[in-house]
C-alpha atoms as a PDB file:
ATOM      1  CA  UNK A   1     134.947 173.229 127.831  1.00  0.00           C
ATOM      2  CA  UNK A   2     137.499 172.712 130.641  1.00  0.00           C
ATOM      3  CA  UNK A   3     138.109 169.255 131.816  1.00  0.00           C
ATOM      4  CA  UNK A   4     137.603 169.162 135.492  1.00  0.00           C
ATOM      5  CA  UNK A   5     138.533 165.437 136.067  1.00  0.00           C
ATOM      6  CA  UNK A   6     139.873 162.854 133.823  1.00  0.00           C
ATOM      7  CA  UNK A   7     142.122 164.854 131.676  1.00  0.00           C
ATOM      8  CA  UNK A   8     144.466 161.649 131.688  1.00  0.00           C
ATOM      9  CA  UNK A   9     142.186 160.180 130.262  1.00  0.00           C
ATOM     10  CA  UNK A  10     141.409 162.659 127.859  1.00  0.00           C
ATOM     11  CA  UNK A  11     144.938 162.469 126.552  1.00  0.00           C
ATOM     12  CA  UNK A  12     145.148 158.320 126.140  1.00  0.00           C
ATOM     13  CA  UNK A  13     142.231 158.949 124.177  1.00  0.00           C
ATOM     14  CA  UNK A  14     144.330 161.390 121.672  1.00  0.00           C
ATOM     15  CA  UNK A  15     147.120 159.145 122.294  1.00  0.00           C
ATOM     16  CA  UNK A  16     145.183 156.382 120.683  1.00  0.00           C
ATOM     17  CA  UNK A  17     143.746 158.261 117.814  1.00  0.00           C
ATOM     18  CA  UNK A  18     140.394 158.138 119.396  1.00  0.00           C
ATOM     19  CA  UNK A  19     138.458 161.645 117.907  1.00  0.00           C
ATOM     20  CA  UNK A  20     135.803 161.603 120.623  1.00  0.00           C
ATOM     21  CA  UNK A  21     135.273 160.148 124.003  1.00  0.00           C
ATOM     22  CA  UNK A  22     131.954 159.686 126.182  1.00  0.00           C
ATOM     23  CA  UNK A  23     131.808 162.844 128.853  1.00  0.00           C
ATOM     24  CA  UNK A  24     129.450 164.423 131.486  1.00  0.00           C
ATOM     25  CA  UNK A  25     129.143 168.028 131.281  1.00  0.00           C
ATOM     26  CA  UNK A  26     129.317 169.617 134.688  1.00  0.00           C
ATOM     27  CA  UNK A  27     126.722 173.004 134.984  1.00  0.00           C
ATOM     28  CA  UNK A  28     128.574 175.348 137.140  1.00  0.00           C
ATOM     29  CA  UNK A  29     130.655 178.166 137.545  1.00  0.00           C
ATOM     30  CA  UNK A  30     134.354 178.351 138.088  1.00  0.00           C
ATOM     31  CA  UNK A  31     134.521 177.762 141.812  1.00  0.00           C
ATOM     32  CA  UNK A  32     131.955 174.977 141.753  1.00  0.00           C
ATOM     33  CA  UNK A  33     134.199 173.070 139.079  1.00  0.00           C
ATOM     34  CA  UNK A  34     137.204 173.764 141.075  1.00  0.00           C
ATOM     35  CA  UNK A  35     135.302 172.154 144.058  1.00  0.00           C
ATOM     36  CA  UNK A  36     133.953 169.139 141.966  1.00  0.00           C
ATOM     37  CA  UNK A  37     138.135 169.015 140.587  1.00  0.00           C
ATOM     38  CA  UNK A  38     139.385 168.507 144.312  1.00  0.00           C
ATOM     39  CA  UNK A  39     136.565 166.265 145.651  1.00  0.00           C
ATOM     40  CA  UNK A  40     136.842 164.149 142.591  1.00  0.00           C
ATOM     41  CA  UNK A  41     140.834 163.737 142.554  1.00  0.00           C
ATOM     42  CA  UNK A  42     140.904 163.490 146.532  1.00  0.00           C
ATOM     43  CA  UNK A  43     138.490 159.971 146.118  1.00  0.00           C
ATOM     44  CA  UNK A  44     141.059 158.411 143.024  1.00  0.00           C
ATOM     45  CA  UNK A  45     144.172 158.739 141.217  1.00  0.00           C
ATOM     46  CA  UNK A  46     147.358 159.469 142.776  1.00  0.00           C
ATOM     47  CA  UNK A  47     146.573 161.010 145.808  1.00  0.00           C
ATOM     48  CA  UNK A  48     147.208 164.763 146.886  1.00  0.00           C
ATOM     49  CA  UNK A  49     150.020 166.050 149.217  1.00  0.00           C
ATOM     50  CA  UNK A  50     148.887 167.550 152.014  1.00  0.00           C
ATOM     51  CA  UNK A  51     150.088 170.978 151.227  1.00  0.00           C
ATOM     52  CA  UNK A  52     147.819 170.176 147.952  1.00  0.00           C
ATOM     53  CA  UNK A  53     145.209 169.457 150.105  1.00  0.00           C
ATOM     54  CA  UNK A  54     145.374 172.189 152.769  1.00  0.00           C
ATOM     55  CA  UNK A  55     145.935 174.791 149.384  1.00  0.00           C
ATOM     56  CA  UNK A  56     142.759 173.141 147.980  1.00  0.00           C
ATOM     57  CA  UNK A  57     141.051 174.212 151.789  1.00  0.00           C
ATOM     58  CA  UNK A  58     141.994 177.243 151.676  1.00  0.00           C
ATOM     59  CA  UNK A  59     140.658 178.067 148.232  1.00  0.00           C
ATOM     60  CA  UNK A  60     137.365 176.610 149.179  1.00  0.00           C
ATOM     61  CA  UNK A  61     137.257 178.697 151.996  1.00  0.00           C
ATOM     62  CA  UNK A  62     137.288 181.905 150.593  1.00  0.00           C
ATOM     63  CA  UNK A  63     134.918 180.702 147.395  1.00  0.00           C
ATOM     64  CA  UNK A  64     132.449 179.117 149.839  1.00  0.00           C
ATOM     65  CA  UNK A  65     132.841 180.412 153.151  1.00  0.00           C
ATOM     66  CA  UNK A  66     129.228 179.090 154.221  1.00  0.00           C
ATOM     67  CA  UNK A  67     129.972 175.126 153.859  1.00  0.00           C
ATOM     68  CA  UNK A  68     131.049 173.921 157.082  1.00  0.00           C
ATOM     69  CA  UNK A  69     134.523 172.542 158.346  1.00  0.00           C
ATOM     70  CA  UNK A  70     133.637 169.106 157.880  1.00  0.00           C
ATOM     71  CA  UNK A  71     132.276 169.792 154.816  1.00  0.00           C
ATOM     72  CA  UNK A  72     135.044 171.047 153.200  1.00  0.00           C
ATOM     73  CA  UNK A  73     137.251 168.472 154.696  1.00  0.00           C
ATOM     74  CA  UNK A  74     135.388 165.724 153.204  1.00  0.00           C
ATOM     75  CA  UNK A  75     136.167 167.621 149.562  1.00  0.00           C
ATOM     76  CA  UNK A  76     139.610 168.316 150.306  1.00  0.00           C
ATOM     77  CA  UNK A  77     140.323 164.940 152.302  1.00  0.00           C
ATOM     78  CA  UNK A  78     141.427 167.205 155.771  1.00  0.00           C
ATOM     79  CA  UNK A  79     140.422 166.874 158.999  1.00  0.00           C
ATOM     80  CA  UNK A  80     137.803 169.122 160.523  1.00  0.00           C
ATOM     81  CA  UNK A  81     140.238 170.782 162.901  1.00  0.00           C
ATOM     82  CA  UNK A  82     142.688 171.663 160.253  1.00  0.00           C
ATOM     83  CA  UNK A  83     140.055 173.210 158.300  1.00  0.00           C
ATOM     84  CA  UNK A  84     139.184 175.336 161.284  1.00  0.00           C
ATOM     85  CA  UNK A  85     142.474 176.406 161.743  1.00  0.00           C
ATOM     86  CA  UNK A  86     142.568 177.198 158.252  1.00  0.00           C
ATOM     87  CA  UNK A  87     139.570 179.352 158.671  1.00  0.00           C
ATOM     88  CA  UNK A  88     141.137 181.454 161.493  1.00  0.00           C
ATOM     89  CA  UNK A  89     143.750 181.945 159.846  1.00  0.00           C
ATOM     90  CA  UNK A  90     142.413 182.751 156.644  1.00  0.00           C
ATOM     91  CA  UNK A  91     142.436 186.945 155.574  1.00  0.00           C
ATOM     92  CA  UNK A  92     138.563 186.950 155.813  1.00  0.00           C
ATOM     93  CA  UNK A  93     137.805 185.107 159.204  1.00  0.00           C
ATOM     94  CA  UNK A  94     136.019 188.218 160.425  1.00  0.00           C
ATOM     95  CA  UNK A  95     133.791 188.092 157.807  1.00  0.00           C
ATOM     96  CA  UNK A  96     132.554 184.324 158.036  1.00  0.00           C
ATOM     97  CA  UNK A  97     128.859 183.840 157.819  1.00  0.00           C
ATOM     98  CA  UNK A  98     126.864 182.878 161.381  1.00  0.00           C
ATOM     99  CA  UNK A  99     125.260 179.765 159.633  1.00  0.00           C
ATOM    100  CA  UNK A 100     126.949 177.140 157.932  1.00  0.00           C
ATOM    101  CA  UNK A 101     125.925 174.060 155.419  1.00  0.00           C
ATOM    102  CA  UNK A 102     126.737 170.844 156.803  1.00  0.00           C
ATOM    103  CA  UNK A 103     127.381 167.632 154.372  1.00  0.00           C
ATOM    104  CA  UNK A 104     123.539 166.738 154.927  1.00  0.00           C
ATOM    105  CA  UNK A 105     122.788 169.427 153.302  1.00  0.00           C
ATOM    106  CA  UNK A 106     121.440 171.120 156.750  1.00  0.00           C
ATOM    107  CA  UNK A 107     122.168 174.841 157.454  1.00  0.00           C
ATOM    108  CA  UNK A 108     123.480 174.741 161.184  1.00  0.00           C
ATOM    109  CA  UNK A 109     124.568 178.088 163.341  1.00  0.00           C
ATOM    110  CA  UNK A 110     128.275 178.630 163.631  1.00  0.00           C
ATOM    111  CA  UNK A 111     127.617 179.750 167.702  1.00  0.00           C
ATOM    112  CA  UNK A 112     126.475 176.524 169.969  1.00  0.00           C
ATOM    113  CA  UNK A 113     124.834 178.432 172.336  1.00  0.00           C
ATOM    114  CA  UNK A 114     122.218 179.715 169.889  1.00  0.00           C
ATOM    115  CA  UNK A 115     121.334 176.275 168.767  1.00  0.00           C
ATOM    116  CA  UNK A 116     120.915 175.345 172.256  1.00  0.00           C
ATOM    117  CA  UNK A 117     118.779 177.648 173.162  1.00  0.00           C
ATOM    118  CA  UNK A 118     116.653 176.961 169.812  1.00  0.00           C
ATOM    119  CA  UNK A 119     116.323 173.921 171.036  1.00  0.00           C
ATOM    120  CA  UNK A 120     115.008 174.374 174.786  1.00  0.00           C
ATOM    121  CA  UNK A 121     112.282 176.739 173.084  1.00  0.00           C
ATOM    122  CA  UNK A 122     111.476 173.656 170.749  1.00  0.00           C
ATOM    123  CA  UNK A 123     111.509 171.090 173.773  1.00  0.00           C
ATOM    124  CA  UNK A 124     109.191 173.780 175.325  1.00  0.00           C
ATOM    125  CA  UNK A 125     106.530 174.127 172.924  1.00  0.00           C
ATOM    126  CA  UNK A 126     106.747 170.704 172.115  1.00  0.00           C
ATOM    127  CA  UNK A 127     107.536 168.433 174.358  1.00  0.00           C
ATOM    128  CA  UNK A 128     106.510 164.964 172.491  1.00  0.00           C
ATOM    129  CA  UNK A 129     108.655 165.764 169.513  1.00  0.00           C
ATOM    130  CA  UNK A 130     111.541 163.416 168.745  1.00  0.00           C
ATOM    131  CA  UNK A 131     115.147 163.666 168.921  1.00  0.00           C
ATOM    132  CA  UNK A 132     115.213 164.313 164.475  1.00  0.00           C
ATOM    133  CA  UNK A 133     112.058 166.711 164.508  1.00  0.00           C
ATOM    134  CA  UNK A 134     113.464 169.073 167.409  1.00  0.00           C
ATOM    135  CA  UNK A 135     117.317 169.038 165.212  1.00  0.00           C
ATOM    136  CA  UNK A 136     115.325 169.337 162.139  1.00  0.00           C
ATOM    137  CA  UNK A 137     113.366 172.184 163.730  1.00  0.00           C
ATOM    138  CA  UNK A 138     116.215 174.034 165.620  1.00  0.00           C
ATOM    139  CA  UNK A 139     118.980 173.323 163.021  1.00  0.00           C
ATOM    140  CA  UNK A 140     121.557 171.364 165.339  1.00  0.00           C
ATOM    141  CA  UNK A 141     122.166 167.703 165.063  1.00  0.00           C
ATOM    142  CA  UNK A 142     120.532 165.047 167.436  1.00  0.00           C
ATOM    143  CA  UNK A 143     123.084 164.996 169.719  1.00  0.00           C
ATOM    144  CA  UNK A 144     123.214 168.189 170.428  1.00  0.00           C
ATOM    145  CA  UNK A 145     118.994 168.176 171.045  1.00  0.00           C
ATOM    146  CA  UNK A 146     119.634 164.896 173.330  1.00  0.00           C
ATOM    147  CA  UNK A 147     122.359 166.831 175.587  1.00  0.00           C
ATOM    148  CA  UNK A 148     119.745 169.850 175.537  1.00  0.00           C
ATOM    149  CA  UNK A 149     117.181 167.693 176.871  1.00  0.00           C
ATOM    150  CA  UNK A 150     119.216 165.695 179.599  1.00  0.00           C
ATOM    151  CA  UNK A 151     120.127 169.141 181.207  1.00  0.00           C
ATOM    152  CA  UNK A 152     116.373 170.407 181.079  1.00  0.00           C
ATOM    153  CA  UNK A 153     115.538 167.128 182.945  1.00  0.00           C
ATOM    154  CA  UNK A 154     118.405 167.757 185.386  1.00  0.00           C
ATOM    155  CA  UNK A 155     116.412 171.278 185.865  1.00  0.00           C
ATOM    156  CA  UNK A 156     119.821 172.736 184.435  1.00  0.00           C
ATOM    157  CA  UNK A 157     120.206 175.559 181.512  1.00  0.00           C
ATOM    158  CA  UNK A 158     120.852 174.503 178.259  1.00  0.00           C
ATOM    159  CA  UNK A 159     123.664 176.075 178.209  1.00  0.00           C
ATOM    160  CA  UNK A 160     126.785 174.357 178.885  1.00  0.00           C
ATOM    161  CA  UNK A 161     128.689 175.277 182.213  1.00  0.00           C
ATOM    162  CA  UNK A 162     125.134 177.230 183.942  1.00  0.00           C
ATOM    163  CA  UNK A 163     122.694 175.901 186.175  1.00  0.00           C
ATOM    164  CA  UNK A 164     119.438 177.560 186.965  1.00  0.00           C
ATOM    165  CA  UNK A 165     117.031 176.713 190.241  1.00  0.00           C
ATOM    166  CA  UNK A 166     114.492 173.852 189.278  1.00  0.00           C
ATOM    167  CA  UNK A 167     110.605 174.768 189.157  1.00  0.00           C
ATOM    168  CA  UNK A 168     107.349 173.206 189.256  1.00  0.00           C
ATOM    169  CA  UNK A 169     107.541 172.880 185.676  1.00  0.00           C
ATOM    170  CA  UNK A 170     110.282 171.264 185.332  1.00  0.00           C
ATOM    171  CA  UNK A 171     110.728 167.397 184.080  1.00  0.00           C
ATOM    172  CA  UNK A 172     110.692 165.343 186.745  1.00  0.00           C
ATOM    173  CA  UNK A 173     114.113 162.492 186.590  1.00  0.00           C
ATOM    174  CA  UNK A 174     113.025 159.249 185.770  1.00  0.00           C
ATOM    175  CA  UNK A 175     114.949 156.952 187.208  1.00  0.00           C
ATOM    176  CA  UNK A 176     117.221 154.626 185.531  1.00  0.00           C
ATOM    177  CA  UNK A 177     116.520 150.864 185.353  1.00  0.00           C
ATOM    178  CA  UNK A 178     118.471 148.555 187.467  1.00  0.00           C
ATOM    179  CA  UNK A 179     120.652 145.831 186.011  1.00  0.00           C
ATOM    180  CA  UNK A 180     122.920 143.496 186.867  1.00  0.00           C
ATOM    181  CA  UNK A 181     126.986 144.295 187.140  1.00  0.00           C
ATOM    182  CA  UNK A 182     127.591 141.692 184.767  1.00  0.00           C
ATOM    183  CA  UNK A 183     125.160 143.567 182.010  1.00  0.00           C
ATOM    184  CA  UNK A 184     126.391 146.546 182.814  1.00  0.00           C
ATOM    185  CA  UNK A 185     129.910 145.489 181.917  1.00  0.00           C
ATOM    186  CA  UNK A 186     129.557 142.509 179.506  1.00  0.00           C
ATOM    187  CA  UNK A 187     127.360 143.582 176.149  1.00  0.00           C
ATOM    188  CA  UNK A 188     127.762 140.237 174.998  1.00  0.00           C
ATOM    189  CA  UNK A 189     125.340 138.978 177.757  1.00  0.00           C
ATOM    190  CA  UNK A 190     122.951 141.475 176.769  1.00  0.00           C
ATOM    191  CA  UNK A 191     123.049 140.585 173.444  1.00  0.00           C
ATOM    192  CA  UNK A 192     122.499 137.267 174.930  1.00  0.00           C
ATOM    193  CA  UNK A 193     119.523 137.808 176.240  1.00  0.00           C
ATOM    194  CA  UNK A 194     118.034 139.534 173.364  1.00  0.00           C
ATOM    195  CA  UNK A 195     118.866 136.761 170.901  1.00  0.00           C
ATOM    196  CA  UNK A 196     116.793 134.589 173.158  1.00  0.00           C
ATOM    197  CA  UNK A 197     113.779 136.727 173.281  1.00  0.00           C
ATOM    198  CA  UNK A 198     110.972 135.190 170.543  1.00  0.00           C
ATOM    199  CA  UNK A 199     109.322 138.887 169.834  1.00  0.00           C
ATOM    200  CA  UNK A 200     112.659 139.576 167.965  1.00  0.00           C
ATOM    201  CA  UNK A 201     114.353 136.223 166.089  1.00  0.00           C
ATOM    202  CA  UNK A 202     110.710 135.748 164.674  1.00  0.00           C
ATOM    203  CA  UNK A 203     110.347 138.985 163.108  1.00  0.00           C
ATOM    204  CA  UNK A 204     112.558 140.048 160.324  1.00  0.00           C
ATOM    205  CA  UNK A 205     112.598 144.018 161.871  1.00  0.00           C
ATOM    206  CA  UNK A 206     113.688 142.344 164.803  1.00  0.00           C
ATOM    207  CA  UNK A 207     116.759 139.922 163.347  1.00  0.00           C
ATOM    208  CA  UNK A 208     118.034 143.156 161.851  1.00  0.00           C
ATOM    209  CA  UNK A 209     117.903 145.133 165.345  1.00  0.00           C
ATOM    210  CA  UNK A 210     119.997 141.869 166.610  1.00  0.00           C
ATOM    211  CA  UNK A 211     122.556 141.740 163.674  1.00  0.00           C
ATOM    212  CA  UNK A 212     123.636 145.223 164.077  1.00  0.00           C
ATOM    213  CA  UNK A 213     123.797 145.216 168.001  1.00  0.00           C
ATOM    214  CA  UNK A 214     125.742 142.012 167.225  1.00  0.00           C
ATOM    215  CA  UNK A 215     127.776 144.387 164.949  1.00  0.00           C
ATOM    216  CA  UNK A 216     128.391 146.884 167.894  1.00  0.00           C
ATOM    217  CA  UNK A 217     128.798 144.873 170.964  1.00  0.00           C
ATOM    218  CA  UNK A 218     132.029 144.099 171.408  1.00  0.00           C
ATOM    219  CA  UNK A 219     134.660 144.379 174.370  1.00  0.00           C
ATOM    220  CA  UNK A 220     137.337 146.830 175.333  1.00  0.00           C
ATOM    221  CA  UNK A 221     140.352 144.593 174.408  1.00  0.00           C
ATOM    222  CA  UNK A 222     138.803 144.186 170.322  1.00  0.00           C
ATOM    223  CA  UNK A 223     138.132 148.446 170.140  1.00  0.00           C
ATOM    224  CA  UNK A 224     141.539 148.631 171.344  1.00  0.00           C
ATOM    225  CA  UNK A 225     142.750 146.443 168.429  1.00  0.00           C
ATOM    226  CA  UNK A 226     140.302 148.339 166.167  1.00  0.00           C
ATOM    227  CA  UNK A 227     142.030 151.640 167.488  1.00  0.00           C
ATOM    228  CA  UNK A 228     145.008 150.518 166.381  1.00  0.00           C
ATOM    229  CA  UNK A 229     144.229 149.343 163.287  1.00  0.00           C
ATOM    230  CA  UNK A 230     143.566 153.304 162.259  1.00  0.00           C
ATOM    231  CA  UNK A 231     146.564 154.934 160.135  1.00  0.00           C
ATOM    232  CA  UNK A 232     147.048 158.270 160.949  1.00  0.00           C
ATOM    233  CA  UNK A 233     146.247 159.703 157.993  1.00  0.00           C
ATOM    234  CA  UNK A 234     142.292 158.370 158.351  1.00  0.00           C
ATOM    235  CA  UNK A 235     141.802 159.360 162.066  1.00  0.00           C
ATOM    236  CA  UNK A 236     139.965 162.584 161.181  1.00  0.00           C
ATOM    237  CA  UNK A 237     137.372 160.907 158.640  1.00  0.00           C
ATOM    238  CA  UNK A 238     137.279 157.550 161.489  1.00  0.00           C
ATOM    239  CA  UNK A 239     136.557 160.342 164.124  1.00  0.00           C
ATOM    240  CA  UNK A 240     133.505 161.873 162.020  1.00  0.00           C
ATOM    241  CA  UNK A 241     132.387 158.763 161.508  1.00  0.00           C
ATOM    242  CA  UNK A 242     132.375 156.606 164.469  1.00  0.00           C
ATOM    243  CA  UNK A 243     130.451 160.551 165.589  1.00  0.00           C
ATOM    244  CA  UNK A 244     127.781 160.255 163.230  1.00  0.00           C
ATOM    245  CA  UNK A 245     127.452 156.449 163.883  1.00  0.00           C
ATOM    246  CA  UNK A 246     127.236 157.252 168.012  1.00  0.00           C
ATOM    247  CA  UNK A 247     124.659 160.155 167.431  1.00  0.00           C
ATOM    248  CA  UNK A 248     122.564 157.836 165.097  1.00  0.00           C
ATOM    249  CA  UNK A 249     122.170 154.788 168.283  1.00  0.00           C
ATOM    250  CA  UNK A 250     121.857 157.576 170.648  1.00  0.00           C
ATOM    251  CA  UNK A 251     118.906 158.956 168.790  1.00  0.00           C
ATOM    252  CA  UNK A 252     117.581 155.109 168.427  1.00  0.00           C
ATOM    253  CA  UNK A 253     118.010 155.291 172.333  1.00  0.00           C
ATOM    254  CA  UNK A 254     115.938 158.012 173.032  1.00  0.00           C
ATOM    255  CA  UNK A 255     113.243 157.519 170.642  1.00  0.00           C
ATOM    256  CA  UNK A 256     112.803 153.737 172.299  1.00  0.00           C
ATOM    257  CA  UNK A 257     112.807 155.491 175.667  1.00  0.00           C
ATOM    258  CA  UNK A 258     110.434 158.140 175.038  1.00  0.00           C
ATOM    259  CA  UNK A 259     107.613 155.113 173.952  1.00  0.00           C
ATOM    260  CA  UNK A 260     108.841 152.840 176.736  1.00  0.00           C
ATOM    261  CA  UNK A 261     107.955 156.154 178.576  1.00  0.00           C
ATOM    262  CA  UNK A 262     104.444 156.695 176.943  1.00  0.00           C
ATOM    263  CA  UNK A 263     103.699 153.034 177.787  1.00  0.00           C
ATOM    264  CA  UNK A 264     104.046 153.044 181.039  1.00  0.00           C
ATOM    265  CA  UNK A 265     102.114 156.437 181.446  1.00  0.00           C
ATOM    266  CA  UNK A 266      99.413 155.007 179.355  1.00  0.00           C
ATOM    267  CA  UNK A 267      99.437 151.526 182.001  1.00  0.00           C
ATOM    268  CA  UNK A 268      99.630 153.580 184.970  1.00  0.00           C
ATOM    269  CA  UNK A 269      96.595 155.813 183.518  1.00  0.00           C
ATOM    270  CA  UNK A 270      94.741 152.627 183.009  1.00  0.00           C
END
């Protein structure tokens, strides 16, 4: 019968004479409340120094080892590297576990180069699987499957920093569409162009698609006001963020290219 957030509360309650007060019981042991306690007083109330914080970390660490860096950063309100330093330096950092739960609630490998090579076996057997299947499949996120995959095109290992000999197998490079220098360096005229296209300001799919590009294309001179507009004490959680946000379009990329792909094999096929 611990209170593990709201105790102020709790006490203007007494303080007003009030004999019982609405509450939700939390169904959990110790170091689950004690991980609900920090997560809940990190997101209101006076906020936590950052020795608070970094004690919080380190507590988490050693009562859940498997949740990831980022994961316990978003409970404790630390960046991901200071949580990995943390881990180092922690008394049990030879004993971490080789797989790790993410905050989607995904179990990932601690070691990249396992992943990766998850993932080439994946791209092997199946080839027509998207970007979210293969990360699903392999346990890595979709950026990590798309970097996979542009190195297997490039008849490269997936393996960072090796190169193997191409074969007959291998994917063959498609080559890139030519445009314009001015759309290469001006989204705005892109966007441009795609407001004027019919097939997407008459569909509502379509005005949506055009309202978040609209969202996103913007110039160097506005991220650099953007940039500055972070405090320091949010550029770890802007960082994650703006990472998530990139992997999401780059997965939109691929999945548009891989059917622009099957198109055009299905027109050339007849």
């Amino acid at each position: 019968m611990r209170v593990i957030d709201g105790v102020h509360r709790v006490l203007a309650a007494k303080a007003r004479g009030q004999l019982s007060i609405e509450a939700e019981f939390f169904d959990g042991g110790q170091a689950d409340a004690f991980l609900r306690a920090v997560e809940a007083n990190v997101s209101h109330g006076l906020p936590l120094s950052q020795e608070d914080r970094r004690a919080a970390a380190d507590r988490i660490l050693r009562s859940h080892p498997h949740l990831s860096d980022r994961a316990i950063g978003r409970v404790a309100g630390l960046g991901t590297k200071a949580v990995a330093a943390l881990r180092r330096n922690s008394a049990g950092a030879s004993l971490q576990p080789e797989m790790r739960l993410g905050r989607d609630g995904r179990v990932r490998p601690v070691s990249g180069e396992a992943g990766r090579q998850r993932v080439a076996e994946i791209i092997a057997q199946l080839p027509q699987a998207s970007l979210r299947e293969v990360a699903r499949l392999a346990g890595v996120s979709p950026a990590t499957v798309s970097a996979v995959r542009r190195r297997l095109v490039a008849g490269e290992s997936p393996q960072a920093g090796r190169t193997v000999a191409a074969t007959a197998t291998s994917p063959v490079r498609r080559q890139p569409v030519r445009r314009t220098p001015q759309e290469c360096s001006d989204p705005a005229a892109v966007l441009e162009k795609l407001v004027r296209d019919p097939s997407l300001r008459h569909k509502a799919e379509g005005r949506q698609l055009l309202r978040l590009l609209r969202q996103n294309a913007i110039g160097t001179e506005e991220w650099s006001e953007l940039t500055a507009a972070v405090p320091a004490h949010c550029g770890e959680l802007v960082v994650d963020l703006a990472r998530q946000c990139a992997e999401i379009w780059l997965e939109f990329a691929q999945e548009v290219d891989a059917r622009m792909r099957t198109t055009e094999r299905l027109a050339a096929n007849g």
